[in-house]
Protein backbone atom coordinates (compact mmCIF):
# COMPACT_ATOMS: atom_id res chain seq x y z
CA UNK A 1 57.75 -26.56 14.33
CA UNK A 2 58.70 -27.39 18.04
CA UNK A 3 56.13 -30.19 17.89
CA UNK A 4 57.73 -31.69 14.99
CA UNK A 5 61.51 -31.65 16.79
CA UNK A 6 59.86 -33.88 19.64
CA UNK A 7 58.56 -35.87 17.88
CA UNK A 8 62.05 -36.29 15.63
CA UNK A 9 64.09 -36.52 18.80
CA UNK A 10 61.97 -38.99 20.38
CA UNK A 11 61.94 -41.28 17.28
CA UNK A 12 65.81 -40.92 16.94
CA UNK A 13 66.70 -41.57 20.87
CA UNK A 14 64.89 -44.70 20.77
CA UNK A 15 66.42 -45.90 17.41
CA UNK A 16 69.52 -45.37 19.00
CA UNK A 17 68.91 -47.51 21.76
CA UNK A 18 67.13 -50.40 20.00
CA UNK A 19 70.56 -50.40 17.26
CA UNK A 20 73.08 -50.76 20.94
CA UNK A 21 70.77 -53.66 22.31
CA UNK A 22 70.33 -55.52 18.83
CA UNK A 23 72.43 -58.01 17.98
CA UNK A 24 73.33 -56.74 14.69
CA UNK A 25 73.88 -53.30 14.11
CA UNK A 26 71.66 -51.22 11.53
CA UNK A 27 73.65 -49.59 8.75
CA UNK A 28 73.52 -45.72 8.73
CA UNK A 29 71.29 -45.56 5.22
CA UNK A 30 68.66 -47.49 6.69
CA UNK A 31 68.85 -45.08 10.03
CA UNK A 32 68.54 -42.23 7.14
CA UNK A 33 65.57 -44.03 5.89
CA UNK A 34 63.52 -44.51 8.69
CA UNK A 35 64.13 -40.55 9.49
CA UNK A 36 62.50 -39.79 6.51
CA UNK A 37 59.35 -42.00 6.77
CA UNK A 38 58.85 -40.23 10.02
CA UNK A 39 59.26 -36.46 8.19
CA UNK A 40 57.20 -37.53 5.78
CA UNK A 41 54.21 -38.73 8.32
CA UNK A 42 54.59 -35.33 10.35
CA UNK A 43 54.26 -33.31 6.97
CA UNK A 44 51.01 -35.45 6.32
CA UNK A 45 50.07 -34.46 9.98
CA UNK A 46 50.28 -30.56 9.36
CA UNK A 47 48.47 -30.28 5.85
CA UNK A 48 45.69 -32.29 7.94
CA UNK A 49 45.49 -29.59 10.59
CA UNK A 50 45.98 -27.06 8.55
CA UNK A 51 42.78 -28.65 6.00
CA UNK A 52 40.69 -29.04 9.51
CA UNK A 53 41.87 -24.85 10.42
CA UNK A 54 40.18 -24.19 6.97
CA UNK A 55 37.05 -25.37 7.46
CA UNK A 56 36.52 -24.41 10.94
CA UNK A 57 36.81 -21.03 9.64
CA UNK A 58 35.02 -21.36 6.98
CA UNK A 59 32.10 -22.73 9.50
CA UNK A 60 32.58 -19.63 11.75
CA UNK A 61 31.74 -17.46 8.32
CA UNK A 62 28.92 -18.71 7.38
CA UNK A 63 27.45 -18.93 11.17
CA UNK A 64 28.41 -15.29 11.69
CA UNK A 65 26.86 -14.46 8.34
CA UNK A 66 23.58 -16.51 8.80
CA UNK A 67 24.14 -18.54 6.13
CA UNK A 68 23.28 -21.92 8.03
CA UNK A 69 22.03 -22.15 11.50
CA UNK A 70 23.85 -23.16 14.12
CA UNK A 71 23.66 -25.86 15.58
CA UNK A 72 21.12 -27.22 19.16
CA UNK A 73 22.71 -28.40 22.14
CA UNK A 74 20.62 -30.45 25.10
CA UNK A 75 22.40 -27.44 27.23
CA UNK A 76 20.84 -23.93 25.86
CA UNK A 77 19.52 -20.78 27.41
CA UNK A 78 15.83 -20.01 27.52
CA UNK A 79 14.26 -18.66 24.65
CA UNK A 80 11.74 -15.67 24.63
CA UNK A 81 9.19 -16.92 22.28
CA UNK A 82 6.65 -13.35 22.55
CA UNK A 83 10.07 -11.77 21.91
CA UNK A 84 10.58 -13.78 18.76
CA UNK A 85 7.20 -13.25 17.24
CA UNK A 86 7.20 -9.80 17.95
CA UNK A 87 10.43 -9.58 15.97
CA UNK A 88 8.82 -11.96 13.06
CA UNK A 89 6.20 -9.78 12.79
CA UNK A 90 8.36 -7.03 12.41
CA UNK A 91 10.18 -8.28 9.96
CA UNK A 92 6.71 -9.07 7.87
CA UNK A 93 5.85 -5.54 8.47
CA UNK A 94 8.55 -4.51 6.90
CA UNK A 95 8.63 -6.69 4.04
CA UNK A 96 5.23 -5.92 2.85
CA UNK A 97 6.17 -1.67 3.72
CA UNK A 98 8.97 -2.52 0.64
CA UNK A 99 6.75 -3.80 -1.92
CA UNK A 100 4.84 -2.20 -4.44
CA UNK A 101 1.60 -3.55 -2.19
CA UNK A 102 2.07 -0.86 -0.25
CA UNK A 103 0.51 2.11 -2.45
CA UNK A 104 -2.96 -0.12 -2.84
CA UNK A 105 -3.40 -0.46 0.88
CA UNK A 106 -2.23 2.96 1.72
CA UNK A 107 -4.97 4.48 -0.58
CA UNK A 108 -7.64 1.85 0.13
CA UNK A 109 -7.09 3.22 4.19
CA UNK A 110 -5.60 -0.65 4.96
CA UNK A 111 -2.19 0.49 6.06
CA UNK A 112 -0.77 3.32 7.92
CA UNK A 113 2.60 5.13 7.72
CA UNK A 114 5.04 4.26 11.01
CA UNK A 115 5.56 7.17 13.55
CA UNK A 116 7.72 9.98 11.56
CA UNK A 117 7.10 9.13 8.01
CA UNK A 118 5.51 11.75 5.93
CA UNK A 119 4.11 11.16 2.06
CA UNK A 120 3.55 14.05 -0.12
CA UNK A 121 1.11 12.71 -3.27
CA UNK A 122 0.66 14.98 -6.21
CA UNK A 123 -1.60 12.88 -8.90
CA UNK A 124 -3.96 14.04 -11.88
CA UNK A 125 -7.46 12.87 -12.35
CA UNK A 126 -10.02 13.16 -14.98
CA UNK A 127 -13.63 12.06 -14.83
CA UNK A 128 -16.79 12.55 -17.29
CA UNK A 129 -20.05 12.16 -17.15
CA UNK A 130 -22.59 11.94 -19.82
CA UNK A 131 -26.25 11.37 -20.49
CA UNK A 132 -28.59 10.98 -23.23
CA UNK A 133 -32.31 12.61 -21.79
CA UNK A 134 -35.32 13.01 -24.11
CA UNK A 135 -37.69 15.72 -23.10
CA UNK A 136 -41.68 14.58 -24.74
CA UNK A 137 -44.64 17.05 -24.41
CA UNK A 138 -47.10 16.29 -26.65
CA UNK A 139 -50.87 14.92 -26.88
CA UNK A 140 -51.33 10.94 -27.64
CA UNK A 141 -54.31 10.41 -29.96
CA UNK A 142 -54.55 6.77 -30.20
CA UNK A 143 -51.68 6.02 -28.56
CA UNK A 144 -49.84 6.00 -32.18
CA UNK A 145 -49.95 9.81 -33.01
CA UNK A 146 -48.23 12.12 -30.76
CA UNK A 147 -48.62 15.69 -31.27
CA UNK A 148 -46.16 18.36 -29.76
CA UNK A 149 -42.45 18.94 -29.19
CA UNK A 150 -39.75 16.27 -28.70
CA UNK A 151 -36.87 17.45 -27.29
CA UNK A 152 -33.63 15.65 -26.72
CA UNK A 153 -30.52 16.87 -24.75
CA UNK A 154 -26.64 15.09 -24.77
CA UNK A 155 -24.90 16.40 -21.78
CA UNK A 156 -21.38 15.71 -21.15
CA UNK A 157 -19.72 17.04 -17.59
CA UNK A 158 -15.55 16.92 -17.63
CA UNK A 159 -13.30 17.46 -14.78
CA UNK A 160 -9.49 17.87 -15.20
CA UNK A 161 -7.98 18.15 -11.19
CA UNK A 162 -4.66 18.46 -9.65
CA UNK A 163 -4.77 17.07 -5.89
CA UNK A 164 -2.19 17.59 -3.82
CA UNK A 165 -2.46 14.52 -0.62
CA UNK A 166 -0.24 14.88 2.37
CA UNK A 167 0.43 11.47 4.73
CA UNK A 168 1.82 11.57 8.48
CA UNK A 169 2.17 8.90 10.42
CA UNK A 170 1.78 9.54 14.11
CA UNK A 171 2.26 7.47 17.14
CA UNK A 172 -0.40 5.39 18.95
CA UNK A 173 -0.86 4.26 15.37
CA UNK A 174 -2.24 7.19 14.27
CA UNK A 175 -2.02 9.18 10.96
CA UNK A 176 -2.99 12.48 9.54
CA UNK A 177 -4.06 12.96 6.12
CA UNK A 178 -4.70 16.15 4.21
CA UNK A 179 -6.16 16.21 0.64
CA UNK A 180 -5.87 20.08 -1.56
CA UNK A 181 -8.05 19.43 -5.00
CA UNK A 182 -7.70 22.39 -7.74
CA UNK A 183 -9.00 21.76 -11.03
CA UNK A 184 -10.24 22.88 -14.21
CA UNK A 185 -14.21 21.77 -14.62
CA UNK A 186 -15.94 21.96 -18.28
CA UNK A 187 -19.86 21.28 -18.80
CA UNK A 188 -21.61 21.09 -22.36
CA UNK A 189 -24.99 20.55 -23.32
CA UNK A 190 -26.40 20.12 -26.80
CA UNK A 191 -29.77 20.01 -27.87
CA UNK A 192 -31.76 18.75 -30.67
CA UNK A 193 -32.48 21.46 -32.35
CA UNK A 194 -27.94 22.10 -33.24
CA UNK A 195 -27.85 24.41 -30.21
CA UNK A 196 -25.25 24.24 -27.46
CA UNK A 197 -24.48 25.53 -23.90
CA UNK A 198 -20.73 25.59 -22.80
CA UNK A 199 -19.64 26.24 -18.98
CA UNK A 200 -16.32 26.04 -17.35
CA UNK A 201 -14.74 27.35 -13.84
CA UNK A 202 -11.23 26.62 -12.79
CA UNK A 203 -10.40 26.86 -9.12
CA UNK A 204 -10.12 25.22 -5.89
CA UNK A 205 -12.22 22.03 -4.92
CA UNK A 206 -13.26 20.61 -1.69
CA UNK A 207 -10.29 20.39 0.97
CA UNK A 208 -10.51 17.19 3.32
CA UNK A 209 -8.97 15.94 5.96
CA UNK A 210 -8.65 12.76 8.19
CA UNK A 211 -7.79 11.14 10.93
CA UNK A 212 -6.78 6.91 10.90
CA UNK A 213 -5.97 4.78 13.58
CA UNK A 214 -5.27 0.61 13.26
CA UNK A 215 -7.65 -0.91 15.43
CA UNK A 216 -6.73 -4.41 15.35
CA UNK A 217 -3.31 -6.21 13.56
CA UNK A 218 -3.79 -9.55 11.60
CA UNK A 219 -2.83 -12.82 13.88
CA UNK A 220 -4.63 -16.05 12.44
CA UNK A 221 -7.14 -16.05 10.81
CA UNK A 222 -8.09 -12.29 12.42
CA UNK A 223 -7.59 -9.64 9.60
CA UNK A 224 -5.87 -5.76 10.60
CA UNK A 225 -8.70 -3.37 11.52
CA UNK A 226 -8.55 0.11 10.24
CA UNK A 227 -10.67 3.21 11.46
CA UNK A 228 -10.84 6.72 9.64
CA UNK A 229 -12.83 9.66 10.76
CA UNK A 230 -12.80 12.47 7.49
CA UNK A 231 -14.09 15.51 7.06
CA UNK A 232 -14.93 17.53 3.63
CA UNK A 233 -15.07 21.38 3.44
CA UNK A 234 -17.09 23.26 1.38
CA UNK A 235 -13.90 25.49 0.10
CA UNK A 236 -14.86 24.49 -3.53
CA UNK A 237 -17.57 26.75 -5.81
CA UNK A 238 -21.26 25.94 -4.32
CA UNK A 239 -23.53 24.62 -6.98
CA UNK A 240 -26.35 26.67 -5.46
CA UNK A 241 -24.51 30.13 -6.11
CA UNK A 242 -23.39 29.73 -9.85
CA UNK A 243 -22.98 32.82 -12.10
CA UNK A 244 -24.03 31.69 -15.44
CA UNK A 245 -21.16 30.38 -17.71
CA UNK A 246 -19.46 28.68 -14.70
CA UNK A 247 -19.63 25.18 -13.54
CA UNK A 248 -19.31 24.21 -9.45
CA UNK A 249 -16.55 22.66 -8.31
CA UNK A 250 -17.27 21.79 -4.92
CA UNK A 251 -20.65 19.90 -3.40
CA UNK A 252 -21.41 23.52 -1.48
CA UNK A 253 -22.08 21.21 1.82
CA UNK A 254 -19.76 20.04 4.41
CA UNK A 255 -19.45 15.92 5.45
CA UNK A 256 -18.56 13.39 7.49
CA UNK A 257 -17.47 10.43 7.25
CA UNK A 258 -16.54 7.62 9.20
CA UNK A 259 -15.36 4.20 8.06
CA UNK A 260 -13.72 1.05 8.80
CA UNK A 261 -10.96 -1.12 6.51
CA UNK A 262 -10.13 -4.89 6.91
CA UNK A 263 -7.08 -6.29 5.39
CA UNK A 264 -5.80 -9.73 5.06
CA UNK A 265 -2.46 -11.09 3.95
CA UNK A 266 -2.48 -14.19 2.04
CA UNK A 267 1.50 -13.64 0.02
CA UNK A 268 1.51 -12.70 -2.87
CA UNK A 269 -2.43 -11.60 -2.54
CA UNK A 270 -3.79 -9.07 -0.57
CA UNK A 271 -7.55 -8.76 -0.01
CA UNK A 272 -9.41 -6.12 1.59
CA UNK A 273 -12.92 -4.14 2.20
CA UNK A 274 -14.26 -1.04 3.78
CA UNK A 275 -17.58 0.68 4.29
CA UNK A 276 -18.41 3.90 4.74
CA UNK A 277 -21.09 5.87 6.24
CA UNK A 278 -21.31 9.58 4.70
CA UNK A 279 -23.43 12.08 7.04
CA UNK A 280 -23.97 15.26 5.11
CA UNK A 281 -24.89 18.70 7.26
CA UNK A 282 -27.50 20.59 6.04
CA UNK A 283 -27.05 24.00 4.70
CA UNK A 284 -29.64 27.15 4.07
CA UNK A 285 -29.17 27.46 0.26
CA UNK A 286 -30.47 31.40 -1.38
CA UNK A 287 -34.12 31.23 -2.58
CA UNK A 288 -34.15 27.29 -1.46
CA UNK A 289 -34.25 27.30 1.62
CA UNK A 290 -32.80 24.37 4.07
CA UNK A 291 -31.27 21.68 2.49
CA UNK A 292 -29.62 18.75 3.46
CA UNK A 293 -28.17 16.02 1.03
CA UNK A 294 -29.25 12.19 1.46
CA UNK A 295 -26.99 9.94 3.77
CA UNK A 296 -24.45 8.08 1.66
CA UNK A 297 -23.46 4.40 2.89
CA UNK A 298 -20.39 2.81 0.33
CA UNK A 299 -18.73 -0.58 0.18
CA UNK A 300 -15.83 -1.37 -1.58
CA UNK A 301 -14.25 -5.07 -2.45
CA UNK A 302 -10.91 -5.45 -3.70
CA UNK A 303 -7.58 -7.49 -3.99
CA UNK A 304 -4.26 -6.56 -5.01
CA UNK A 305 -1.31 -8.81 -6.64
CA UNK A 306 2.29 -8.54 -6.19
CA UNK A 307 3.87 -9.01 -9.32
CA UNK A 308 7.30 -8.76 -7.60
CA UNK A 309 8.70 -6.38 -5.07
CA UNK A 310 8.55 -3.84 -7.33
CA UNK A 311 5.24 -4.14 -9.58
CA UNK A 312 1.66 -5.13 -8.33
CA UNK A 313 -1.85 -4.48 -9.67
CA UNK A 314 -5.11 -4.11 -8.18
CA UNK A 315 -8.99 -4.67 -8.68
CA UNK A 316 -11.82 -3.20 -6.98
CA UNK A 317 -15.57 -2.86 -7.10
CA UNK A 318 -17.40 0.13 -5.46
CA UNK A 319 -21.34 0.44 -4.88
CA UNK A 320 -22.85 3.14 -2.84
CA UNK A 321 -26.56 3.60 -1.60
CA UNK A 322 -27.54 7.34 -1.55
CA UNK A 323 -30.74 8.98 0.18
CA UNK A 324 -33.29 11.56 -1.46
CA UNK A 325 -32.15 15.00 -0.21
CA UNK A 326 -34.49 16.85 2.13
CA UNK A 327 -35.53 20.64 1.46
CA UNK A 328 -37.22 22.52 4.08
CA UNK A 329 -37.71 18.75 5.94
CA UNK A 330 -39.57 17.49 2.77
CA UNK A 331 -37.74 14.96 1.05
CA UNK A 332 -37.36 15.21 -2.41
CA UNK A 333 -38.19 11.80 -4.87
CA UNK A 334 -36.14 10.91 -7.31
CA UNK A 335 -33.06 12.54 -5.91
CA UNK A 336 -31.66 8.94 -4.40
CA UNK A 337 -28.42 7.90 -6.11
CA UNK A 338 -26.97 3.99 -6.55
CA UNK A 339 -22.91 4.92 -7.90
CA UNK A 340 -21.44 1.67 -8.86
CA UNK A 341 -17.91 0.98 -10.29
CA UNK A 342 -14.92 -1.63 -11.46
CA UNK A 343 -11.30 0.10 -10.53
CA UNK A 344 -8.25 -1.24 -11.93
CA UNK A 345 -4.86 -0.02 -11.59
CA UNK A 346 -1.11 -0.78 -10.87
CA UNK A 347 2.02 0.27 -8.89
CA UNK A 348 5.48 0.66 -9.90
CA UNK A 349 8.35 1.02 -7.32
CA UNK A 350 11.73 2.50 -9.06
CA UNK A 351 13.31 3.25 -6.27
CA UNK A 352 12.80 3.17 -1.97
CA UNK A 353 10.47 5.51 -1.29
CA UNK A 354 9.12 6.78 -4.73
CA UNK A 355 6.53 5.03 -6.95
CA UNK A 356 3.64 5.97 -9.79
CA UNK A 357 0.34 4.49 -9.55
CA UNK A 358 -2.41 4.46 -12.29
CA UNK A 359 -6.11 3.63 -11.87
CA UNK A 360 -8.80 3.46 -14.48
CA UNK A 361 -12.61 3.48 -13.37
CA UNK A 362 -15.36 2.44 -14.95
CA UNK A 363 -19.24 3.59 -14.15
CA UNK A 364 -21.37 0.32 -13.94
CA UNK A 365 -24.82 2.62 -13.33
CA UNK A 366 -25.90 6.10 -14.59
CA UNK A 367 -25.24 7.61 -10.87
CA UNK A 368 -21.33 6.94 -11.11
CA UNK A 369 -19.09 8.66 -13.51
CA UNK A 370 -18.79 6.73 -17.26
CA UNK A 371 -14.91 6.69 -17.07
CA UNK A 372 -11.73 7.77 -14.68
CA UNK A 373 -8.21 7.63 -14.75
CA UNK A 374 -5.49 8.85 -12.20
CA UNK A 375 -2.04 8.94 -12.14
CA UNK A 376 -0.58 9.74 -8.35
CA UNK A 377 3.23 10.14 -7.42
CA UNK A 378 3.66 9.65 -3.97
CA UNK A 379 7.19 10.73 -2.08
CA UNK A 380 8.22 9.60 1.29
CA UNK A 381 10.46 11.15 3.68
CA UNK A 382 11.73 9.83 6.73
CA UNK A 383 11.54 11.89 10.10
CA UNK A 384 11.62 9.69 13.32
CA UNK A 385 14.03 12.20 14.99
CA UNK A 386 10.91 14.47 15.01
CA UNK A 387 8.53 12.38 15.99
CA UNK A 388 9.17 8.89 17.50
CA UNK A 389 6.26 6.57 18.78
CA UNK A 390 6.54 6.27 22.62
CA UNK A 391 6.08 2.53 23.01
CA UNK A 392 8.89 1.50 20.83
C-alpha cells in the first residue's frame, strides 16, 4: 500500500537522522526492531479500516432494504404528510384486499373490487322449509267434545340451486354485479290420513343485478359507506301460473332494492351492518287480478374474525319486516311476514385470488327458512389494462 511506504520512509529518514546526531550510535538489530513495531502498527491500522468498510456496508444493506430506518438530520427536505397518508392507507387497503376478510365484506356489500378486477362465483345452496298445520272443523259441545274432522298436514319445501355471481369493479368506485340462479325445487305434503302430494320443477330462478358505489371511506372514528341499487327479474317460474306437479321457482314479480352498508375496521375484527328497503311492483296475476307484494325493510348485524391471512369466520343475524300484499288495492291480513336468522360461516384463502366460503343459516321464526348451507368459489382475474380508474 502506497500509504504504508510513507509512512515506512518517513519513520526510517528520521531514525536515520536521530542515530548521526546521538552520541552513541544504535546497533543495526535494534534499527531492525523498531521497523517492525512500526509494520506491525500499520497492519493493525488496515484490519481496522477494513472492520469499519464492513460495517458501513453492511449499514448501506439494511437501509436500502428497509430493515432499520435511517437516520433524522436538523437539515431535511419537506415532507408531504397528505402524500404519506394517502400511501398508508393504501397500503391498509391492500392488506385487508389479501386476507381471507375479504370474501365476508365482499358478500355482505362492505367492500368493492378496484377498477379492472372481475370475480366469477359459482356456489351451491340448499334451503328447506317445513311446517306442521292442523286443519279443525268440527262442532264444540261443552267445550270438551268436538265433533267433526281433524285434519293435519306436514309440509316440507326443498330447494337445491346452482348460482352463478359475476363481480366488476369499475371506476368512480363503482361495481357491477350479476347473479344467474338455476336450480332443482322439490315440494311434499303429507296428510293425516297416509296420503301424500309430491311436486318438483327444475329450471332457471330469478336473475338480478346491481349496481354499488362506496360512499364514504373509514378515517377515525367514521366507518366506509356503501350504496347498492339491485334489481330482481321475474325470469324464474311464476307461482301464479303453475301446472300441477310443478313447484315455482321464481317470486313471479319484479323488485327493487336499495340499501346502504357500514363497515368498520378494528384488526383482527371487522364489524358491519346494512339495511335494506325492498319495493316490490305490482303485477296483474290470471283470475286474481292486481297484485302487489308487501314492502320488505331488512337489517342485518354481523362481525367477521381473521383467523390469519388466510382463514377467518363470520357471524350474522338477519330480521326483516314484511307488509300484507295488496290484491285489487285491498290488502290482504295475515299475509305480513317477520324472516329472522343466525348465519355462520368461514373463508379459506389457498392461494391469491381463489378461496371457498361456507355458510350455514338457521331460521329463528316460522317466516324464514328452518336451515341453509352454501358453499361459493369465487375466482378473480386481474384486468386494469382494460379498464383503469381515471383518478389514479
Amino acid at each position: 500500500m502506497h500509504l504504508r511506504a510513507l509512512v515506512a520512509s518517513i519513520a526510517l529518514f528520521s531514525f536515520v537522522a536521530w542515530a548521526e546526531e546521538a552520541t552513541e550510535p544504535l546497533s543495526v538489530l535494534h534499527a531492525q526492531q523498531l521497523v517492525e513495531q512500526l509494520n506491525a502498527a500499520l497492519e493493525e491500522r488496515d484490519a481496522m479500516i477494513l472492520e469499519l468498510a464492513a460495517r458501513v456496508r453492511a449499514l448501506e444493506h439494511r437501509l436500502n432494504s428497509g430493515a432499520v430506518s435511517a437516520p433524522s438530520f436538523d437539515k431535511r427536505p419537506e415532507l408531504d404528510i397528505a402524500t404519506l397518508s394517502a400511501e398508508e392507507e393504501l397500503d391498509e387497503a391492500d392488506r385487508l384486499a389479501q386476507t381471507a376478510l375479504e370474501r365476508t365484506l365482499i358478500q355482505s356489500g362492505g367492500l368493492l373490487l378496484p377498477a379492472g378486477r372481475i370475480e366469477i362465483e359459482p356456489s351451491f345452496a340448499y334451503r328447506m322449509f317445513a311446517t306442521d298445520t292442523i286443519d279443525i272443523d268440527c262442532l264444540l259441545i261443552a267445550d270438551i267434545l268436538c265433533i267433526g274432522d281433524i285434519n293435519s298436514k306436514q309440509s316440507r319445501y326443498e330447494s337445491y340451486s346452482t348460482d352463478l355471481s359475476l363481480r366488476l369493479g369499475l371506476p368512480w368506485d363503482l361495481q357491477f354485479d350479476a347473479r344467474v340462479p338455476f336450480g332443482h325445487v322439490t315440494s311434499t305434503a303429507v296428510f293425516g290420513d297416509g296420503s301424500s302430494e309430491r311436486a318438483s320443477t327444475t329450471e332457471l330462478g330469478d336473475i338480478e343485478i346491481a349496481l354499488s358505489r362506496q360512499l364514504m371511506r373509514e378515517k377515525g372514528w367514521r366507518p366506509d359507506l356503501l350504496a347498492e341499487l339491485r334489481w330482481k327479474g321475474r325470469s324464474g317460474g311464476d307461482p301464479f301460473d303453475q301446472q300441477e306437479g310443478s313447484v315455482a321457482t321464481g317470486t313471479g314479480f319484479d323488485d327493487l332494492k336499495l340499501g346502504f352498508t357500514m363497515v368498520k375496521v378494528r384488526d383482527p375484527l371487522v364489524l358491519f351492518g346494512n339495511v335494506n328497503y325492498t319495493y316490490s311492483l305490482a303485477d296483474d296475476k290470471p283470475e286474481i287480478g292486481d297484485v302487489r307484494p308487501g314492502d320488505t325493510i331488512s337489517a342485518q348485524l354481523g362481525l367477521a374474525l381473521a383467523l390469519n391471512l388466510e382463514t377467518s369466520m363470520h357471524f350474522g343475524w338477519t330480521q326483516g319486516w314484511t307488509e300484507n300484499t295488496r290484491v285489487n288495492g285491498e290488502e290482504i291480513p295475515g299475509t305480513s311476514r317477520r324472516p329472522s336468522s343466525l348465519n355462520i360461516g368461514a373463508t379459506y384463502v389457498p392461494a391469491a385470488g381463489r378461496s371457498i366460503t361456507f355458510d350455514v343459516g338457521f331460521g329463528l321464526t316460522d317466516d324464514a327458512p328452518d336451515v341453509t348451507a352454501q358453499f361459493s368459489f369465487p375466482l378473480s382475474f386481474e384486468r386494469r389494462t382494460a379498464i383503469s380508474n381515471p383518478d389514479e
